[in-house]
Protein backbone atom coordinates (compact mmCIF):
# COMPACT_ATOMS: atom_id res chain seq x y z
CA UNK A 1 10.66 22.08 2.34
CA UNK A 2 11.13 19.34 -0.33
CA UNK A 3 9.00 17.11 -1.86
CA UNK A 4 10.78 14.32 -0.16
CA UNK A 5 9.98 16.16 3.28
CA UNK A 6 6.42 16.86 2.32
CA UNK A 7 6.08 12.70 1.71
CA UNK A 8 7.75 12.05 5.08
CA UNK A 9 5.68 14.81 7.06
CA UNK A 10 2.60 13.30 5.28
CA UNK A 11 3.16 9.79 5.83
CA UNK A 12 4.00 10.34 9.46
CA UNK A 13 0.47 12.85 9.75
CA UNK A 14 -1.66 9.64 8.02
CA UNK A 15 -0.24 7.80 11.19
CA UNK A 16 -1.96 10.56 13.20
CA UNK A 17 0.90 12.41 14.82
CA UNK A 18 0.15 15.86 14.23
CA UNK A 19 1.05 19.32 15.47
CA UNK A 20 4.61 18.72 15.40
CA UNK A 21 7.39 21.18 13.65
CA UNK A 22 8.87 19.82 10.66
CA UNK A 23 12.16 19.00 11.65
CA UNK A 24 10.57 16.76 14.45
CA UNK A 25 8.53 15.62 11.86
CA UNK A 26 12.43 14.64 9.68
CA UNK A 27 13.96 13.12 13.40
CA UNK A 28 11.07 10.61 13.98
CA UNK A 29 10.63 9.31 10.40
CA UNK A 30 12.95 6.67 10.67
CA UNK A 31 12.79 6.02 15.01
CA UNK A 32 8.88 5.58 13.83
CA UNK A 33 9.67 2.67 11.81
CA UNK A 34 12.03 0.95 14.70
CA UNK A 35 8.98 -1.38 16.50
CA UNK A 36 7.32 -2.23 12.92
CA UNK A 37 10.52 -3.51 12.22
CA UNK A 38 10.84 -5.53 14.65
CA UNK A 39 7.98 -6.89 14.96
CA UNK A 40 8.54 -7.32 10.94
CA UNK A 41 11.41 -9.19 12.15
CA UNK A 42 10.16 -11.31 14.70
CA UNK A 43 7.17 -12.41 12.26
CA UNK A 44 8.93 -12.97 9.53
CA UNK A 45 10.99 -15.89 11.61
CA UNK A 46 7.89 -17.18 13.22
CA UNK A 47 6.17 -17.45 9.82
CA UNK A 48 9.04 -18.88 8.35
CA UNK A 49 9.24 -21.64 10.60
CA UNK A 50 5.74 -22.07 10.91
CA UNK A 51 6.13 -22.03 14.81
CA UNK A 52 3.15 -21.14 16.70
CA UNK A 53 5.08 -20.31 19.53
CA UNK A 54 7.58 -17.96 17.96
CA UNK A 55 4.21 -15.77 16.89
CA UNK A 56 2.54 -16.29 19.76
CA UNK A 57 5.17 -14.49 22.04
CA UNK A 58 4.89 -11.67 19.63
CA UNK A 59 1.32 -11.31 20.80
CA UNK A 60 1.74 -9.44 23.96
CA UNK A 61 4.13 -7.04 22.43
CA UNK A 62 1.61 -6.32 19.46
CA UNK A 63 -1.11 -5.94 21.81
CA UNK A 64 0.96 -3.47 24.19
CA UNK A 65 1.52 -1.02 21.18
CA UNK A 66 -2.16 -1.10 21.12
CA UNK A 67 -3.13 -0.43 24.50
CA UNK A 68 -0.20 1.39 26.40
CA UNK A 69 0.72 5.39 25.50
CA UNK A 70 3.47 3.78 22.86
CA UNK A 71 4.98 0.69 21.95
CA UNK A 72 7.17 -1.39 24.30
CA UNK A 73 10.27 -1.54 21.72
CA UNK A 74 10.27 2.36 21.66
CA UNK A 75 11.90 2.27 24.68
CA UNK A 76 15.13 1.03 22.81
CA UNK A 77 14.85 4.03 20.74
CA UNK A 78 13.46 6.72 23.61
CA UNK A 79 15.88 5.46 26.46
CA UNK A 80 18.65 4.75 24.09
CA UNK A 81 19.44 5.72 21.02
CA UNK A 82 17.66 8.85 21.15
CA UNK A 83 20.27 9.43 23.57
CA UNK A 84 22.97 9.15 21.15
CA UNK A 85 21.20 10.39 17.96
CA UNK A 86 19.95 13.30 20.21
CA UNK A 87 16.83 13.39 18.58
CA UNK A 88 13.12 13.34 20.00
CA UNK A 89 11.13 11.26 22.13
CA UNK A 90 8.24 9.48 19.85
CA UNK A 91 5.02 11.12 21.01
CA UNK A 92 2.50 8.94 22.61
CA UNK A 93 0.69 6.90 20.16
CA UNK A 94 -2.38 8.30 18.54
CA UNK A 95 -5.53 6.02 17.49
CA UNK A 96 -4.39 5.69 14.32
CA UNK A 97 -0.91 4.24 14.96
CA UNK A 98 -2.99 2.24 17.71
CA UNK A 99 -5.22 0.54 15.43
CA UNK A 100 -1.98 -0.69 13.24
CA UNK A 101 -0.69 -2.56 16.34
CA UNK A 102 -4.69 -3.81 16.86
CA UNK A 103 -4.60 -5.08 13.25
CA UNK A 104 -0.90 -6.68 13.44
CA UNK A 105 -2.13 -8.30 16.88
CA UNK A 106 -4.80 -10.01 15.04
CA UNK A 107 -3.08 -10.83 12.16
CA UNK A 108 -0.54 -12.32 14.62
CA UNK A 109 -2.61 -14.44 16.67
CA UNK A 110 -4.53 -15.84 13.65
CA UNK A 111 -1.27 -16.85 11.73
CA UNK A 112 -0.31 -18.62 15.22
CA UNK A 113 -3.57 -20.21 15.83
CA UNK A 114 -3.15 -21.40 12.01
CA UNK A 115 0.00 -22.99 12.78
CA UNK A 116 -1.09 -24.33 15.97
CA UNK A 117 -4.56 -25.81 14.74
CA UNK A 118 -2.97 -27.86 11.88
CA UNK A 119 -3.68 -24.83 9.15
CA UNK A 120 -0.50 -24.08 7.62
CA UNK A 121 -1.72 -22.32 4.96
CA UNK A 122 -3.94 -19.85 7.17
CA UNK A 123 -1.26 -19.48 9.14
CA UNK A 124 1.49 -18.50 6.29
CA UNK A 125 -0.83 -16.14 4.25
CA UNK A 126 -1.64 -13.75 7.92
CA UNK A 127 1.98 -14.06 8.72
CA UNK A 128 3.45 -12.72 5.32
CA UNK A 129 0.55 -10.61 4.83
CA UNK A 130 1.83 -8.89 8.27
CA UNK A 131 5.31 -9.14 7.15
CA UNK A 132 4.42 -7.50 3.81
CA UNK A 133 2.72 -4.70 5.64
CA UNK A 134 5.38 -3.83 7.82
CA UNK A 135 7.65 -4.24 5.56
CA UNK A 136 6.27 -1.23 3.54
CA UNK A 137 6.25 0.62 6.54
CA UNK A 138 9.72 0.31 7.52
CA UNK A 139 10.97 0.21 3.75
CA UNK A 140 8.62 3.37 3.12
CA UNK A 141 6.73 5.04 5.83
CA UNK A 142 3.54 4.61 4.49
CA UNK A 143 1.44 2.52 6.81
CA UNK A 144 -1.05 0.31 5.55
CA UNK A 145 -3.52 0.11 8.64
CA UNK A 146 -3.22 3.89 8.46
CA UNK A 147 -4.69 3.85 4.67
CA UNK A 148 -7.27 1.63 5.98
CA UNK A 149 -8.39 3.63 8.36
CA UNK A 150 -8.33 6.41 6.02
CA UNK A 151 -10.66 4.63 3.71
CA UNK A 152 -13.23 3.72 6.56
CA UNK A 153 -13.60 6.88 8.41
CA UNK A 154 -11.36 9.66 6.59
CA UNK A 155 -7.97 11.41 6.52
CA UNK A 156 -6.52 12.15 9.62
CA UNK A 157 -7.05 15.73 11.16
CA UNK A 158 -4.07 17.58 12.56
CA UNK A 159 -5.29 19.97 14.06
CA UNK A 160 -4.25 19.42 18.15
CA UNK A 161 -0.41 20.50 18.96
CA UNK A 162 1.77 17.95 20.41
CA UNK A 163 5.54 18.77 21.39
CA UNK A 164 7.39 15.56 21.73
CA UNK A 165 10.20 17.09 24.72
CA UNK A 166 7.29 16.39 26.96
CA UNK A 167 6.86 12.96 26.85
């Protein structure tokens, strides 16, 4: 394996995925970065235009990614263009991957209550903060929650087997 494939494998363990083989581990690097980017995306134009409401309807979607067994805009990838790409499902989300979608849902909803409650500058500092972090993500891999959560409580474990063709 290269070094490049170590760094992807790695980067895609911090996240907590573990168990899978490392070609698995090659498919999903970049169908892994699909909803950061857009919610990336959809942040970056609600910040930009300093509209609550824009940010706001990103809220549910954050909080979805946090709470169902993956993120809602997987399904573009998992119905779709895994289809074509004939590539892997994305394995249900583990807590670590979970807790970036808690922190981007908070980081959402306090850039949109900024907006909303007459503090611009609140509001702009969450949103590109959020945009910066995803952007890192999708430009990179490495997620930023991920490292936090590796700071607070340790690196992730893979030690449980997951095969993605059954999800």
């Amino acid at each position: 394996m290269t070094p490049r494939h170590v760094i992807i494998k790695q980067r895609i363990q911090a996240q907590g995925f573990c168990g899978l083989d490392d070609k698995t581990y090659q498919q999903l690097n970049y169908p892994l970065r699909l909803s950061p980017a857009i919610c990336m995306l959809w942040a970056a134009l609600g910040t930009y235009l300093s509209s609550p409401l824009i940010l706001w309807l990103l809220v549910p979607f954050a909080a979805l990614g946090a709470i169902l067994p993956g993120h809602p805009f997987d399904t573009l990838y998992n119905y779709g263009l895994r289809k074509i790409s004939n590539t892997p499902r994305i394995p249900t989300y583990p807590a670590r991957r979970r807790f970036a979608c808690v922190m981007a849902t908070v980081m959402i909803i306090i850039a949109a209550w900024g907006f909303q409650a007459g503090y611009p500058l609140l509001g702009q500092i969450m949103g590109w903060s959020l945009v910066a972090a995803a952007f890192v993500n999708v430009s990179t891999g490495f997620c930023v929650p991920s490292f936090i959560a590796r700071l607070i409580i340790g690196k992730s474990k893979c030690v449980t087997a997951i095969n993605p063709q059954n999800f």
